[in-house]
PDB file of N, CA and C in Angstrom:
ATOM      1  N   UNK A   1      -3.408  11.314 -21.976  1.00  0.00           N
ATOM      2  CA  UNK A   1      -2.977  10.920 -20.653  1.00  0.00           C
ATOM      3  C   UNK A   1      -4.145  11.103 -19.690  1.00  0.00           C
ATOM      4  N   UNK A   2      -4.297  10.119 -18.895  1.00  0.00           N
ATOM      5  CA  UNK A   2      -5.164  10.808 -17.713  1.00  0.00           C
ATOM      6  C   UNK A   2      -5.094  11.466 -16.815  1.00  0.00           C
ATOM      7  N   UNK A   3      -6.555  12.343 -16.204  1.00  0.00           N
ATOM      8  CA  UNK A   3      -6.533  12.880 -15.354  1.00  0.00           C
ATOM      9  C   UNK A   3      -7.442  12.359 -14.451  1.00  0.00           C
ATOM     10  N   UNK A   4      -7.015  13.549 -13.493  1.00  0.00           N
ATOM     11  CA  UNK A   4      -7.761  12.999 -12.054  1.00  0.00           C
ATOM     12  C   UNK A   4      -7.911  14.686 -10.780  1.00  0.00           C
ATOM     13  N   UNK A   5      -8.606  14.723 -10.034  1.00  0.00           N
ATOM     14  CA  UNK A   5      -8.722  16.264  -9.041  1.00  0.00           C
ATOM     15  C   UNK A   5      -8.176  15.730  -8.102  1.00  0.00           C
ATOM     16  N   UNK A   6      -7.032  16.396  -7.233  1.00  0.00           N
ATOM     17  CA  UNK A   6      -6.760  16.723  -6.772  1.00  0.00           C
ATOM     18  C   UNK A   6      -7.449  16.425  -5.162  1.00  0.00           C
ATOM     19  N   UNK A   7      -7.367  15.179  -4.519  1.00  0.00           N
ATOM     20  CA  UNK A   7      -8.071  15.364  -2.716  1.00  0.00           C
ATOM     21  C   UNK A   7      -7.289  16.554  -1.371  1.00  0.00           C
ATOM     22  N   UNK A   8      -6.327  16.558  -2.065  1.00  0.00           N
ATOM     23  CA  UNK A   8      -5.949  17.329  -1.115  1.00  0.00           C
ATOM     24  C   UNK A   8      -4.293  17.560  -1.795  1.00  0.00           C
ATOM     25  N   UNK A   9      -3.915  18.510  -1.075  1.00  0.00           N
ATOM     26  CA  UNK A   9      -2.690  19.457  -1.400  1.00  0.00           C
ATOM     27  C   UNK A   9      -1.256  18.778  -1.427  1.00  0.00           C
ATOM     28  N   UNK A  10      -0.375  18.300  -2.254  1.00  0.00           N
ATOM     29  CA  UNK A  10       0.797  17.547  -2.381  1.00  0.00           C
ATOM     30  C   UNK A  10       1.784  18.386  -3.768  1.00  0.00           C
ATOM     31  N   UNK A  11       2.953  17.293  -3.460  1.00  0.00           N
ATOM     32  CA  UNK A  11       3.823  17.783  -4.475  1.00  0.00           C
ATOM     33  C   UNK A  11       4.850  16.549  -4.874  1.00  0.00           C
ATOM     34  N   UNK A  12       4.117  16.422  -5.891  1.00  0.00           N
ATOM     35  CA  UNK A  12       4.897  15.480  -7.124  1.00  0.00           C
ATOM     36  C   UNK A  12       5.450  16.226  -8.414  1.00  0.00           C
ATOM     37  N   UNK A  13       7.189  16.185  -8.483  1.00  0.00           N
ATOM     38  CA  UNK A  13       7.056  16.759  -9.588  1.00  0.00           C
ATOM     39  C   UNK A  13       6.576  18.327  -9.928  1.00  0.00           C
ATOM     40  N   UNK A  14       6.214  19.309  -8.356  1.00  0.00           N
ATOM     41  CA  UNK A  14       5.426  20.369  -8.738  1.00  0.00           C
ATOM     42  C   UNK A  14       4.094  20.094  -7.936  1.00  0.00           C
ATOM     43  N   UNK A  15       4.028  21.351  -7.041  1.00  0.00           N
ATOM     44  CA  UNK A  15       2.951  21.311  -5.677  1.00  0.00           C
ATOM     45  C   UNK A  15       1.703  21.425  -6.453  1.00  0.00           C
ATOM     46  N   UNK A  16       0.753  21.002  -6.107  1.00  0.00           N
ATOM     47  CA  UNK A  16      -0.661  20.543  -6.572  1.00  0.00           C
ATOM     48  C   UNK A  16      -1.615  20.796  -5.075  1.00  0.00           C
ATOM     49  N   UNK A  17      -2.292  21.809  -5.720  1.00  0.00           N
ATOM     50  CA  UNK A  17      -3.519  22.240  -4.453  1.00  0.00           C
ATOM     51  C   UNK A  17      -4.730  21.312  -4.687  1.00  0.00           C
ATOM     52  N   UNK A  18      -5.618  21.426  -3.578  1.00  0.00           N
ATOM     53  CA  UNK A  18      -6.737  20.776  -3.449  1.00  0.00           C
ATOM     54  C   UNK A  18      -7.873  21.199  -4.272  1.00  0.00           C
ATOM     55  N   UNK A  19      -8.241  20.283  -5.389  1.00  0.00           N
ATOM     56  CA  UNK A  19      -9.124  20.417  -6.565  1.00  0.00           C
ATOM     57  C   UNK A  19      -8.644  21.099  -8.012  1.00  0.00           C
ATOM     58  N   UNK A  20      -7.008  21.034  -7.940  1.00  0.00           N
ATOM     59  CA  UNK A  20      -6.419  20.913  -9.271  1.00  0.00           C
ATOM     60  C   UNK A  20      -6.867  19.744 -10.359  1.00  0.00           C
ATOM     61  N   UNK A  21      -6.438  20.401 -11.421  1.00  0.00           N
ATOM     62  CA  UNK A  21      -6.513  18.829 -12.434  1.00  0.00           C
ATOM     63  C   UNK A  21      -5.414  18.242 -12.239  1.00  0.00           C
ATOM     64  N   UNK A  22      -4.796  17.224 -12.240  1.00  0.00           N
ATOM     65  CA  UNK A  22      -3.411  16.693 -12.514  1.00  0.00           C
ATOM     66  C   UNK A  22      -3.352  15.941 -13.848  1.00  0.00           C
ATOM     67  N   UNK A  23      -2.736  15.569 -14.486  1.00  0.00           N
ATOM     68  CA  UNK A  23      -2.415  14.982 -15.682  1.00  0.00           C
ATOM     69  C   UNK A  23      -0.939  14.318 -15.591  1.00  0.00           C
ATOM     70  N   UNK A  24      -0.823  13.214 -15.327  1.00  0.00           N
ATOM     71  CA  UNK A  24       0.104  11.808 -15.244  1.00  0.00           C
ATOM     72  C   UNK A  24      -0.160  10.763 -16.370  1.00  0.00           C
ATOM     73  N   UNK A  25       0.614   9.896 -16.139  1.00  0.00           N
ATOM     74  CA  UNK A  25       0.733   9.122 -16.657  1.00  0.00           C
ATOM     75  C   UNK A  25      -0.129   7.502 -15.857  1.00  0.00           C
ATOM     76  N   UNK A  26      -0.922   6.430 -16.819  1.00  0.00           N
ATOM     77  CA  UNK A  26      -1.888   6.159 -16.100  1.00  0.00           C
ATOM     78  C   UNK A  26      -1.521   5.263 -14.520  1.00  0.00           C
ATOM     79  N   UNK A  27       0.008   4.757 -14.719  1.00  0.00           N
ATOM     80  CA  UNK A  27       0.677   4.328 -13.904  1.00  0.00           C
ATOM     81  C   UNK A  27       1.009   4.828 -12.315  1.00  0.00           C
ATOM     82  N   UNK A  28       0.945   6.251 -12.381  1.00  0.00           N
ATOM     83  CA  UNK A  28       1.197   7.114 -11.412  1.00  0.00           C
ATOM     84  C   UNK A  28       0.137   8.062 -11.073  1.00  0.00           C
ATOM     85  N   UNK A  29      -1.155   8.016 -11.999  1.00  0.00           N
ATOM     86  CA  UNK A  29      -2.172   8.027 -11.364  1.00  0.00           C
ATOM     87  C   UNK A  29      -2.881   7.348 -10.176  1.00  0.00           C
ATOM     88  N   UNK A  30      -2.410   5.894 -10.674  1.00  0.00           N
ATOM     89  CA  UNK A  30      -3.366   4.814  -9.742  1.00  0.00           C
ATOM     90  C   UNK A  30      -2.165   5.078  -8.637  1.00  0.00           C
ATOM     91  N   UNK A  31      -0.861   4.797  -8.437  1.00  0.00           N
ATOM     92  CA  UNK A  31       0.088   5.420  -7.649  1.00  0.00           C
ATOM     93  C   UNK A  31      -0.693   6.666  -6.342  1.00  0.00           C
ATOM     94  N   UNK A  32      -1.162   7.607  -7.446  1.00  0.00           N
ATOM     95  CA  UNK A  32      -1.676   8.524  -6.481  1.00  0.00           C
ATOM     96  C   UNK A  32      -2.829   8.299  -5.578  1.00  0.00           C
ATOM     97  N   UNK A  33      -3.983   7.457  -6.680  1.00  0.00           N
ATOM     98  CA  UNK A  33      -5.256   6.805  -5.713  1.00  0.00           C
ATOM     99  C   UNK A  33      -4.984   6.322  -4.727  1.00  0.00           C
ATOM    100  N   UNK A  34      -3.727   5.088  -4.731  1.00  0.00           N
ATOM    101  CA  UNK A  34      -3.791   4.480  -3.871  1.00  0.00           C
ATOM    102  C   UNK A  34      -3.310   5.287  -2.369  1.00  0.00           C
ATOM    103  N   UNK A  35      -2.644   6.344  -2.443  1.00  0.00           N
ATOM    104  CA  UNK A  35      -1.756   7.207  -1.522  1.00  0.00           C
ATOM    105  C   UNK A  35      -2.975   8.288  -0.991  1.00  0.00           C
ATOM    106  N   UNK A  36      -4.055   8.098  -1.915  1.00  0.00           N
ATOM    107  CA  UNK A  36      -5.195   8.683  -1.427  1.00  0.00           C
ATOM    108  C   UNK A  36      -5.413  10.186  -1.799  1.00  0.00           C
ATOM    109  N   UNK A  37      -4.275  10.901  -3.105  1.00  0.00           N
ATOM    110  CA  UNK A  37      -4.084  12.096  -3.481  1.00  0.00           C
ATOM    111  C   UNK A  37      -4.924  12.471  -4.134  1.00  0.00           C
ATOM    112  N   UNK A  38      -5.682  11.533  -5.326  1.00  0.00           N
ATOM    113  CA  UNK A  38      -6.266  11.853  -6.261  1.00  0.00           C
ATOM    114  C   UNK A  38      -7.683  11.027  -6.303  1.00  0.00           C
ATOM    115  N   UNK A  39      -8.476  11.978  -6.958  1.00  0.00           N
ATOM    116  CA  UNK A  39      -9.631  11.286  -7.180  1.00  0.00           C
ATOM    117  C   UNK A  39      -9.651   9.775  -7.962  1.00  0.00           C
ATOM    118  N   UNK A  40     -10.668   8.839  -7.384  1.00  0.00           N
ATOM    119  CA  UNK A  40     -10.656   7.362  -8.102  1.00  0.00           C
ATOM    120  C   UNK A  40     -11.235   8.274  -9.853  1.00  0.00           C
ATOM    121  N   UNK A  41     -12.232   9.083 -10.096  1.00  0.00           N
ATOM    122  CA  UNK A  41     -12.525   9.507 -11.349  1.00  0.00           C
ATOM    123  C   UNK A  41     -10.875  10.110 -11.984  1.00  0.00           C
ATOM    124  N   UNK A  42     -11.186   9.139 -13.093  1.00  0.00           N
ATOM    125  CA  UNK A  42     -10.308   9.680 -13.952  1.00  0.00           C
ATOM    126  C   UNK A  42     -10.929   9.367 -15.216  1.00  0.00           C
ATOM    127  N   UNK A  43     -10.099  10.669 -16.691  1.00  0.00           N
ATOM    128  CA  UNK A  43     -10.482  10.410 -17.479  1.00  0.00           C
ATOM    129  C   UNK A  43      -9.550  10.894 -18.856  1.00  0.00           C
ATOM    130  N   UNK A  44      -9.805  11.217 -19.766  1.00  0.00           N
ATOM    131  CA  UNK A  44      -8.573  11.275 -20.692  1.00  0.00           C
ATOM    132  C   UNK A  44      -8.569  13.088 -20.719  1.00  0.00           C
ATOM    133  N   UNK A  45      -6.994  13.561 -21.227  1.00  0.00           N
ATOM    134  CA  UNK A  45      -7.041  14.882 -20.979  1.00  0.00           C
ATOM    135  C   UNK A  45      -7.695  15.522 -22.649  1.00  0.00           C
ATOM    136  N   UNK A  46      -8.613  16.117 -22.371  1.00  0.00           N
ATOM    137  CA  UNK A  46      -9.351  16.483 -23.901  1.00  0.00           C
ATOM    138  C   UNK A  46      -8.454  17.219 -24.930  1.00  0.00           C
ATOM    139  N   UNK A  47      -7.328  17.275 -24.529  1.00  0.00           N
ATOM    140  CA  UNK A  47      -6.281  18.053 -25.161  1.00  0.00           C
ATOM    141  C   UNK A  47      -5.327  17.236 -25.287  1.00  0.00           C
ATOM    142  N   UNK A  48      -5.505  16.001 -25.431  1.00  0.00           N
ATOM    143  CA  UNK A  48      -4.072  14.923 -25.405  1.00  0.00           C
ATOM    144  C   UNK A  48      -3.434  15.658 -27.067  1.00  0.00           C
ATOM    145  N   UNK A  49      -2.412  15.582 -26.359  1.00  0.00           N
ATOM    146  CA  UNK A  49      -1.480  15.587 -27.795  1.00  0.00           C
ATOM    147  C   UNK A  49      -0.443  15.437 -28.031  1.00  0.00           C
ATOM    148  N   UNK A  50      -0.026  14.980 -28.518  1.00  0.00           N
ATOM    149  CA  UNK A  50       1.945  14.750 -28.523  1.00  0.00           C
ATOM    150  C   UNK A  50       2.770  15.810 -28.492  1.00  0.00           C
ATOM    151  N   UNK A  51       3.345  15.498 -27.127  1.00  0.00           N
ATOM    152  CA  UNK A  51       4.463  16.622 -27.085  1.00  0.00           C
ATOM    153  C   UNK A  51       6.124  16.309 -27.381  1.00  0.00           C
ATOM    154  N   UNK A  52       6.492  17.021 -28.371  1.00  0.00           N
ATOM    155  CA  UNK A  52       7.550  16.565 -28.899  1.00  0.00           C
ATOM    156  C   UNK A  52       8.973  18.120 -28.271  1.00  0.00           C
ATOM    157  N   UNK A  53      10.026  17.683 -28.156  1.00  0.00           N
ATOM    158  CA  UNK A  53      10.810  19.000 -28.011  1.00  0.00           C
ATOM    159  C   UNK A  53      11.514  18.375 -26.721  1.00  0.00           C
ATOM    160  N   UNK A  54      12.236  19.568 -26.032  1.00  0.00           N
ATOM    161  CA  UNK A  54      13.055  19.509 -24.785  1.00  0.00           C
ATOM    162  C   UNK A  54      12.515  19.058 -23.637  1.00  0.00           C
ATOM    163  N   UNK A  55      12.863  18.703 -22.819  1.00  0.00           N
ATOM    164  CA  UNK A  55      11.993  18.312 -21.465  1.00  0.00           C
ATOM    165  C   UNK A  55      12.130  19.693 -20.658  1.00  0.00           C
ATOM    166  N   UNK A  56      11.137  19.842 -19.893  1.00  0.00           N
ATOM    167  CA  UNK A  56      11.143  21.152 -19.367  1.00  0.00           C
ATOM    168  C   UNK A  56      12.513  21.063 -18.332  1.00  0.00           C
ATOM    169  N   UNK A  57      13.224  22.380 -17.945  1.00  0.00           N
ATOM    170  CA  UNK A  57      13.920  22.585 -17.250  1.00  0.00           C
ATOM    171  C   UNK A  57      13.463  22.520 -15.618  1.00  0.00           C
ATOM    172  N   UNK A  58      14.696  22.070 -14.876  1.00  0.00           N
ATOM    173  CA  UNK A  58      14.253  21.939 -13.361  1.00  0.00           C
ATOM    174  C   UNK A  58      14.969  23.210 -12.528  1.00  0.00           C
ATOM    175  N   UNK A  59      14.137  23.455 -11.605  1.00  0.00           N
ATOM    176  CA  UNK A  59      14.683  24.557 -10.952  1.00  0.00           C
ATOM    177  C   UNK A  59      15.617  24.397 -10.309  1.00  0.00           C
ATOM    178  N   UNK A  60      16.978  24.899 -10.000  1.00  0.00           N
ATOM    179  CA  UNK A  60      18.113  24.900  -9.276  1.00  0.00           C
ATOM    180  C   UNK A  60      17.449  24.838  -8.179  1.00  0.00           C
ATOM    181  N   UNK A  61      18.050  24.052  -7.111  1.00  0.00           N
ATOM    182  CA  UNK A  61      17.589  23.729  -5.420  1.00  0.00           C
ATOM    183  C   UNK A  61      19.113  24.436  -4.138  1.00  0.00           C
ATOM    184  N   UNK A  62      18.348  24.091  -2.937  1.00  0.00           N
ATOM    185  CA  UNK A  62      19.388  24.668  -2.318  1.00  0.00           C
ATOM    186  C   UNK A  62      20.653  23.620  -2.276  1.00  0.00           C
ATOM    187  N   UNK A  63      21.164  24.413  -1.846  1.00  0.00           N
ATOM    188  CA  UNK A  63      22.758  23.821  -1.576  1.00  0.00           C
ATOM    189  C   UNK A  63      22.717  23.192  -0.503  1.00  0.00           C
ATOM    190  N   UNK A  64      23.208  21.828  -0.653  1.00  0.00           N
ATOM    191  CA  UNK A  64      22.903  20.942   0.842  1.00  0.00           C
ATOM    192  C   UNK A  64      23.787  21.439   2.073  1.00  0.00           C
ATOM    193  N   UNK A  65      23.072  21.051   3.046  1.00  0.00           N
ATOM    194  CA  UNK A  65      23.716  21.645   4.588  1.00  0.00           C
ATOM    195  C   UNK A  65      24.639  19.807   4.644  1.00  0.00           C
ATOM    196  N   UNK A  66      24.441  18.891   3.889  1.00  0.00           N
ATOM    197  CA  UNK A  66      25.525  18.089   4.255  1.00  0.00           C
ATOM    198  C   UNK A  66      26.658  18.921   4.233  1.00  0.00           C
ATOM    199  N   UNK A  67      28.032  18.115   5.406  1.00  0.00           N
ATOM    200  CA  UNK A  67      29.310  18.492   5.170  1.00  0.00           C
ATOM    201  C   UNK A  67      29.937  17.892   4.187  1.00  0.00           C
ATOM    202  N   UNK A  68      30.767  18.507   3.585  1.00  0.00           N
ATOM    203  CA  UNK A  68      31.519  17.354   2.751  1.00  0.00           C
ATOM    204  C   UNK A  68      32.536  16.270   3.066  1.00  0.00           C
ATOM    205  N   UNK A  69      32.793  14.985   2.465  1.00  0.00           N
ATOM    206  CA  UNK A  69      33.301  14.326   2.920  1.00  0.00           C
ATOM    207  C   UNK A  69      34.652  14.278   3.457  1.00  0.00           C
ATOM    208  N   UNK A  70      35.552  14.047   4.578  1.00  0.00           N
ATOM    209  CA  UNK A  70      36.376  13.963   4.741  1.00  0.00           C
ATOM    210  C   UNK A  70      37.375  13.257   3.729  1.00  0.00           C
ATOM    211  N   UNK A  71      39.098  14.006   3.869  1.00  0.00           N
ATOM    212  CA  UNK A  71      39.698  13.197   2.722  1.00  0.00           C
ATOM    213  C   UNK A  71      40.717  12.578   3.230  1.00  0.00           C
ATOM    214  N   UNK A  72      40.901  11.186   2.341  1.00  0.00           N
ATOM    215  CA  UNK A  72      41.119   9.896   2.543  1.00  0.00           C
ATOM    216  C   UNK A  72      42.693  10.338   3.618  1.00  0.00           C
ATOM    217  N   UNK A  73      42.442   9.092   4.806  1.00  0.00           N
ATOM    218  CA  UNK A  73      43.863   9.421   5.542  1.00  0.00           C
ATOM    219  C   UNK A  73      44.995   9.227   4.897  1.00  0.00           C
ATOM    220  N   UNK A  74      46.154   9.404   4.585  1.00  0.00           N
ATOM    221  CA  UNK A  74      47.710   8.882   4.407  1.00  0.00           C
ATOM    222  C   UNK A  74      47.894   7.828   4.814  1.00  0.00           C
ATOM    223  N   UNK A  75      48.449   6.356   3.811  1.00  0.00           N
ATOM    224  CA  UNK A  75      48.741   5.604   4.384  1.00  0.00           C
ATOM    225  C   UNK A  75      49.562   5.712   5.678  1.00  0.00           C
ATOM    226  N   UNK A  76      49.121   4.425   6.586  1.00  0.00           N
ATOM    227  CA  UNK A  76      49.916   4.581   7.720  1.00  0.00           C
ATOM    228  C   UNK A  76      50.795   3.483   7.947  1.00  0.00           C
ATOM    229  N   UNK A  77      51.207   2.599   7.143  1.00  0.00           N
ATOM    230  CA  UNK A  77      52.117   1.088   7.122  1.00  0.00           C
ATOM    231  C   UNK A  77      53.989   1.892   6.807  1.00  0.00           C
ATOM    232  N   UNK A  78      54.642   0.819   7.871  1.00  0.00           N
ATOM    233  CA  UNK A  78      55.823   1.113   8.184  1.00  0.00           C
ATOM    234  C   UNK A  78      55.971   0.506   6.360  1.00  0.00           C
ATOM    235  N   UNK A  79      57.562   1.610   6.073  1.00  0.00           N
ATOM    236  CA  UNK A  79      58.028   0.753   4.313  1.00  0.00           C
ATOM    237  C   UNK A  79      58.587  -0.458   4.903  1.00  0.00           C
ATOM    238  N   UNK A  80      58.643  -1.263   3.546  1.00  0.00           N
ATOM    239  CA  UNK A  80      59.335  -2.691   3.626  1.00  0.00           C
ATOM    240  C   UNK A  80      60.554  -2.829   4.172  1.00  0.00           C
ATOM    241  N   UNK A  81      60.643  -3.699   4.793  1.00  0.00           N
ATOM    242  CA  UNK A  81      62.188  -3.928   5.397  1.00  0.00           C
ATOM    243  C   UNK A  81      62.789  -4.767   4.808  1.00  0.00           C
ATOM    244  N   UNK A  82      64.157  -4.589   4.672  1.00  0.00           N
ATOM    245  CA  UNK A  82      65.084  -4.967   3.953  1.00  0.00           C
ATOM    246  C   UNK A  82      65.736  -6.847   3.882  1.00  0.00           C
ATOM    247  N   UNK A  83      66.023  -7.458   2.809  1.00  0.00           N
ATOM    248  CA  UNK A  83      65.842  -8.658   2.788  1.00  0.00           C
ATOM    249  C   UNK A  83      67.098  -9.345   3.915  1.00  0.00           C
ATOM    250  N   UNK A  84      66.498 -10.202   4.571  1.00  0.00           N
ATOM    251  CA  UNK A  84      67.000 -10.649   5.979  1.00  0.00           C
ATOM    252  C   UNK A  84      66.795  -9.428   7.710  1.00  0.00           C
ATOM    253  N   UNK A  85      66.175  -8.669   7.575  1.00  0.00           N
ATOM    254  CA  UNK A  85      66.016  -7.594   8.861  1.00  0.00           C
ATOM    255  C   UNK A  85      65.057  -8.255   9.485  1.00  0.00           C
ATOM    256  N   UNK A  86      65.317  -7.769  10.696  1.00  0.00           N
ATOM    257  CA  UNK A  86      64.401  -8.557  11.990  1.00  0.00           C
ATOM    258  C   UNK A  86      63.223  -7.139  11.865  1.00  0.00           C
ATOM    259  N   UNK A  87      62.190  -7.549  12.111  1.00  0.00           N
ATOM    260  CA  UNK A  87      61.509  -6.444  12.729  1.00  0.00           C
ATOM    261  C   UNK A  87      61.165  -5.658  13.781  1.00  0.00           C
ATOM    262  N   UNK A  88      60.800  -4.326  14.307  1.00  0.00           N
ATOM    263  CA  UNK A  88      60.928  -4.211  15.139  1.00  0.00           C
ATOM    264  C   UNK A  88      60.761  -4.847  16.400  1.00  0.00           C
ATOM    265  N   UNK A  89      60.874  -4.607  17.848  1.00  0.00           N
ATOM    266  CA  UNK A  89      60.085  -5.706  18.952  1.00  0.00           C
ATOM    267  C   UNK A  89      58.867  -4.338  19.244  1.00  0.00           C
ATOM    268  N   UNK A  90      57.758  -4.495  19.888  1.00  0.00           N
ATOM    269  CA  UNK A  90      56.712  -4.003  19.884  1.00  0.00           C
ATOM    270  C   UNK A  90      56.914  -3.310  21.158  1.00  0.00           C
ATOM    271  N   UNK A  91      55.728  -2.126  20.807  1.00  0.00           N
ATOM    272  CA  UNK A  91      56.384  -0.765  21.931  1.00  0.00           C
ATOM    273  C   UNK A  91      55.665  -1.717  23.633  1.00  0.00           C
ATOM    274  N   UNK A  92      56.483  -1.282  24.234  1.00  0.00           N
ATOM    275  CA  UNK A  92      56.546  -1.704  25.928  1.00  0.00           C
ATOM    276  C   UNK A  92      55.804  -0.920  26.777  1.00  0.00           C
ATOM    277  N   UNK A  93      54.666  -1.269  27.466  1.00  0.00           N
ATOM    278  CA  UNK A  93      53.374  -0.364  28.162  1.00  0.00           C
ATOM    279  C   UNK A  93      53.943  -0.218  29.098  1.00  0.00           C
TER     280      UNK A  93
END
């Protein structure tokens, strides 16, 4: 996979200081050039090797300050009226 140093301090995936190595994928390298994160030098990681197994675990985050959603109102429609009934006459301002 390639790499590339680090221009300055970000967080993809995991905060990255200024003059780290990073190691991406070559897609999200150039991603980073263009955003101006990473050095245009890139090159292959001398340790490429296939990593086979679990994907690493993600750290639990905070609990959002959203509220939760309100729940759904009760219908509000008068029941059916009965076959031949007039309906009501409408309330008088």
């Amino acid at each position: 996979m390639p790499t590339a140093t680090a221009l300055r301090s970000f967080d993809h995936n995991g905060k990255y200081k200024k003059g780290d190595t990073v190691i991406f994928d070559a897609i999200t390298i150039k991603a980073l050039q263009r955003s101006g994160l990473v050095s245009k030098e890139t090159g292959e990681d001398p340790k490429s090797e296939v990593v086979t197994g679990e994907a690493p675990q993600k750290k639990p985050g905070k609990k959002s300050a959203a509220s939760q959603a309100a729940p759904a109102l009760p219908q509000l429609t008068a029941p059916p009226l009965p076959p031949g009934a007039l309906p009501p006459p409408p309330p008088v301002k």
